[in-house]
C-alpha atoms as a PDB file:
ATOM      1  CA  UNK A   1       0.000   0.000   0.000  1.00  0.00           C
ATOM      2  CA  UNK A   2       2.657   2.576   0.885  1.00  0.00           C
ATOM      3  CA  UNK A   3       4.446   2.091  -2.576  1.00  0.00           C
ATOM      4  CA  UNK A   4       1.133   2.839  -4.796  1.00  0.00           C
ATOM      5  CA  UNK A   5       0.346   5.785  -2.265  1.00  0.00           C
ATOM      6  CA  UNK A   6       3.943   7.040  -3.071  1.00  0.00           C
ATOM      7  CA  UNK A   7       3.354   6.585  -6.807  1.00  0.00           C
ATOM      8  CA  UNK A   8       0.478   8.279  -6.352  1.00  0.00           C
ATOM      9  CA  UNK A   9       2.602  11.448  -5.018  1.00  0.00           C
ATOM     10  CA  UNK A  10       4.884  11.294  -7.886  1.00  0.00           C
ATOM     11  CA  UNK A  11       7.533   9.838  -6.582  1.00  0.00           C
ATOM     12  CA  UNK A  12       9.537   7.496  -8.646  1.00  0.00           C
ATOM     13  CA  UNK A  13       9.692   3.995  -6.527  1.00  0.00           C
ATOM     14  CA  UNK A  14      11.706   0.952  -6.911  1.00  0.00           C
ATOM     15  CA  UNK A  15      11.053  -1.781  -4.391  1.00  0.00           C
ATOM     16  CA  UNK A  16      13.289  -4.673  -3.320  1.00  0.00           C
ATOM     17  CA  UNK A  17      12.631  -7.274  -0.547  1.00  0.00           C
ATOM     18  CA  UNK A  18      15.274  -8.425   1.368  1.00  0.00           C
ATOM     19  CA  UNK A  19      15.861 -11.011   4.294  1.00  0.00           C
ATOM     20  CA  UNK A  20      19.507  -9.594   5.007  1.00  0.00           C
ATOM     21  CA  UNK A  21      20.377  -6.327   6.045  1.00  0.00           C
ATOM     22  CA  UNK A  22      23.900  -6.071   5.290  1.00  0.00           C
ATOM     23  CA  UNK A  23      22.825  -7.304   1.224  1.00  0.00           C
ATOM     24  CA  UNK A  24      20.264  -4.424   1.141  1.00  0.00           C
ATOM     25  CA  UNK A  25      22.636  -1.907   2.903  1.00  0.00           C
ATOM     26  CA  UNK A  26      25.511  -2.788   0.655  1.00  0.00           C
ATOM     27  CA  UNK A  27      23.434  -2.666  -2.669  1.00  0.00           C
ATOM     28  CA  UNK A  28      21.934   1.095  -1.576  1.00  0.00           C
ATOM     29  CA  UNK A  29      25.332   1.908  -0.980  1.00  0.00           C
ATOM     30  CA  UNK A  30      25.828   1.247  -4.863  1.00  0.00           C
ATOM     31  CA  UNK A  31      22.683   2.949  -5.938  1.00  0.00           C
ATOM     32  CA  UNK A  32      23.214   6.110  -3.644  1.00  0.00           C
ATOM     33  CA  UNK A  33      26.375   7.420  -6.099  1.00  0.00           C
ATOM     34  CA  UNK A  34      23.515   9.649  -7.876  1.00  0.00           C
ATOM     35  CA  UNK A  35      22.885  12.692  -5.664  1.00  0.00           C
ATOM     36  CA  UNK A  36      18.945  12.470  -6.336  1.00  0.00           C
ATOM     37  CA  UNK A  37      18.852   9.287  -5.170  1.00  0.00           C
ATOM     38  CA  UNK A  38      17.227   8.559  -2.360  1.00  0.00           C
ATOM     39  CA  UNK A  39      16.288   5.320  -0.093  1.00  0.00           C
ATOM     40  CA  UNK A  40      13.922   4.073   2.205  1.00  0.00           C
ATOM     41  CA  UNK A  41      14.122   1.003   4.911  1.00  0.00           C
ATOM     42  CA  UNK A  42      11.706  -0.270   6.285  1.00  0.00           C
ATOM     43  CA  UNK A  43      13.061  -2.773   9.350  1.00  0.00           C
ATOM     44  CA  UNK A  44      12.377  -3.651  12.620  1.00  0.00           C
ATOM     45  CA  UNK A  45      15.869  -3.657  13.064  1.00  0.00           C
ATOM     46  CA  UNK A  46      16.858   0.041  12.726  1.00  0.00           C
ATOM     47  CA  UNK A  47      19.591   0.352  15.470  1.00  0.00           C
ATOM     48  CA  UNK A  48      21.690  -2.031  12.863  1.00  0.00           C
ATOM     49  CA  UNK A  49      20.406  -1.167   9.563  1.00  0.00           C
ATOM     50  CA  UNK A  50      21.693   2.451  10.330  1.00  0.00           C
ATOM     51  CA  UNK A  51      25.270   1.369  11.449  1.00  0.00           C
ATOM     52  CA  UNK A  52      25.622  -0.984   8.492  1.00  0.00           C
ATOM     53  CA  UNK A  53      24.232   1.805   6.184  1.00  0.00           C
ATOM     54  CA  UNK A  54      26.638   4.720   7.417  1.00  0.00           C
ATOM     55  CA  UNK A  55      29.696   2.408   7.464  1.00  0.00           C
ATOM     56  CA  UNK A  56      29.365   3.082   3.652  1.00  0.00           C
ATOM     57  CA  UNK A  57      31.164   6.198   2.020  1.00  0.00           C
ATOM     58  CA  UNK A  58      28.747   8.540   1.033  1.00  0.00           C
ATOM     59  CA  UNK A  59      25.754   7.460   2.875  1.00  0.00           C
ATOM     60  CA  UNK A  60      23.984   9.608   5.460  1.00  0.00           C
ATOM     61  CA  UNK A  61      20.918   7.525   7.292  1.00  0.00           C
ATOM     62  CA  UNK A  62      18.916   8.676   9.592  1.00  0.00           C
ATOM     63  CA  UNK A  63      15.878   7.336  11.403  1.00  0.00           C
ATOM     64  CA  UNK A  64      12.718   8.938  12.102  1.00  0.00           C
ATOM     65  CA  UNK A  65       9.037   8.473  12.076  1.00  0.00           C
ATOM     66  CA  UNK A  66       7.213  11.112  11.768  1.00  0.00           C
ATOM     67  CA  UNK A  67       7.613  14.243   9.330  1.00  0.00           C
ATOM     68  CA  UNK A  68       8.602  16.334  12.152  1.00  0.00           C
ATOM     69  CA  UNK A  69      11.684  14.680  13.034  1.00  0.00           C
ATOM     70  CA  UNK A  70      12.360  13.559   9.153  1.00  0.00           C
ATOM     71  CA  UNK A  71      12.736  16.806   8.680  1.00  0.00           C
ATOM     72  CA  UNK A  72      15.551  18.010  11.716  1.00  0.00           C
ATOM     73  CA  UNK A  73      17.413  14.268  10.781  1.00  0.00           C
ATOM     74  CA  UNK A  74      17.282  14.519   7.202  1.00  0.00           C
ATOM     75  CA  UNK A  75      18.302  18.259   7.476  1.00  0.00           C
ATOM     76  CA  UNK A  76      21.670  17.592   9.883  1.00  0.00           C
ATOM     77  CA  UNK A  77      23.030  15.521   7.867  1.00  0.00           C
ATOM     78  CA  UNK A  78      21.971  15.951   4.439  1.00  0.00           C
ATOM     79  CA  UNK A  79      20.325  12.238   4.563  1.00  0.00           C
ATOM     80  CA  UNK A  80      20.039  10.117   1.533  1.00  0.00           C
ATOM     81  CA  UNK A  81      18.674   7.028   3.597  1.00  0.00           C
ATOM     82  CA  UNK A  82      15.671   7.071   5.600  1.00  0.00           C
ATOM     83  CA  UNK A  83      14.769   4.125   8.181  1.00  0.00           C
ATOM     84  CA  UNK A  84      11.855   3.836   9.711  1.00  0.00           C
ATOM     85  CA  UNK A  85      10.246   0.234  11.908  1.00  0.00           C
ATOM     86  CA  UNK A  86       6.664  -0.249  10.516  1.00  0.00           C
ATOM     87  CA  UNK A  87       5.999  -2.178  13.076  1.00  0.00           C
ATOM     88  CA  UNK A  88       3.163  -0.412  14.890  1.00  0.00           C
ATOM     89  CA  UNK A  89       2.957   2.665  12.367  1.00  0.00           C
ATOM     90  CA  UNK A  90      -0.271   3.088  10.317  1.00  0.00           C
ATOM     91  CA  UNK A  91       0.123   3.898   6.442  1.00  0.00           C
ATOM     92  CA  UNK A  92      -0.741   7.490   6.500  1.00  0.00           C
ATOM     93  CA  UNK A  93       2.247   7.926   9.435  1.00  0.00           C
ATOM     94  CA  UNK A  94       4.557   6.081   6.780  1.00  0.00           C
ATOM     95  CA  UNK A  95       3.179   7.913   4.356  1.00  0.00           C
ATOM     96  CA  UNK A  96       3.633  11.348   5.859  1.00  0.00           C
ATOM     97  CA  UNK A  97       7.107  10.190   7.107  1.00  0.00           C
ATOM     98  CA  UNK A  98       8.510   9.329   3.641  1.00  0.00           C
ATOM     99  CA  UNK A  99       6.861  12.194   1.372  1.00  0.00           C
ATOM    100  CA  UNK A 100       8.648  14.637   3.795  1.00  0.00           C
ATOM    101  CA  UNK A 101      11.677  12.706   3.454  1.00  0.00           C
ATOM    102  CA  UNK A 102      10.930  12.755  -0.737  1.00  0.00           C
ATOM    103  CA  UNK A 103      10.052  16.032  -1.012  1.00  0.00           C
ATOM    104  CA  UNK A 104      11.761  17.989  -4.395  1.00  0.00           C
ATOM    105  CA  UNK A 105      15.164  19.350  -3.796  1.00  0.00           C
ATOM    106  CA  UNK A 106      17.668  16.731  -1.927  1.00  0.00           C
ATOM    107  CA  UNK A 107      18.424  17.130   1.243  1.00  0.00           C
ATOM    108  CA  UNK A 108      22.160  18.442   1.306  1.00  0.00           C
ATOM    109  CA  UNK A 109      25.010  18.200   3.426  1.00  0.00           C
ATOM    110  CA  UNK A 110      26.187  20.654   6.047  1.00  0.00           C
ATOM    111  CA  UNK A 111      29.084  22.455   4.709  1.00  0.00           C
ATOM    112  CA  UNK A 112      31.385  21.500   7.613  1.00  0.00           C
ATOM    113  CA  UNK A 113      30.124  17.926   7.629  1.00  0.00           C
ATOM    114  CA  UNK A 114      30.981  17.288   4.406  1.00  0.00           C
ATOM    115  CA  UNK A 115      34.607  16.118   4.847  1.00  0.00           C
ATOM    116  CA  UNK A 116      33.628  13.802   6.871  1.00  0.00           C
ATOM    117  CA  UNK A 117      30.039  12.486   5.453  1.00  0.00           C
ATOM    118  CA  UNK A 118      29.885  13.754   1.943  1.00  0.00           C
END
């Protein structure tokens, strides 16, 4: 439901199931090289989807779950990866959560991050 009510934003959505986090983490890793790119996990396991996910040069993930705090993540690091436990969260929340995260003009990275995160 979430992807067709993404689609139905207009935002361009790929989907990929996945049983192993450190597959998924390390293929995003490859996919994030494009600047507009960005990527969504949905896990139960967040605390080590995010450290596998930053261990990767060029990825900045952050968790959050509602648009609120999407927003003050996505915007202190200039995320590119967005994770978020469904568990317990209703589609609209997801919904809300992600199209924040989505929304036109990437989320950059602060200027004296950069060196380090970029």
């Amino acid at each position: 439901g979430l992807t067709n009510a993404l689609r139905g934003e207009g935002i361009a959505v790929e989907t990929e199931k996945s049983d192993c986090l450190i597959r998924s983490t390390d293929k995003l890793a490859a996919e994030l090289r494009d600047d507009r790119t960005l990527a969504l996990i949905l896990t139960p396991d967040v605390a080590a989807a995010l450290c596998l996910a930053n261990r990767h040069s060029g990825v900045r993930a952050v968790s959050a779950t509602d648009a609120g705090a999407v927003t003050a993540a996505a915007r202190a690091v200039g995320a590119n990866v967005l994770l978020i436990d469904p568990q317990g969260r209703g589609r609209f929340q997801l919904k809300q959560a992600t199209t924040t995260f989505c929304r036109p003009g990437s989320w950059t990275c602060p200027e004296p991050l950069q060196s380090r995160l970029g």
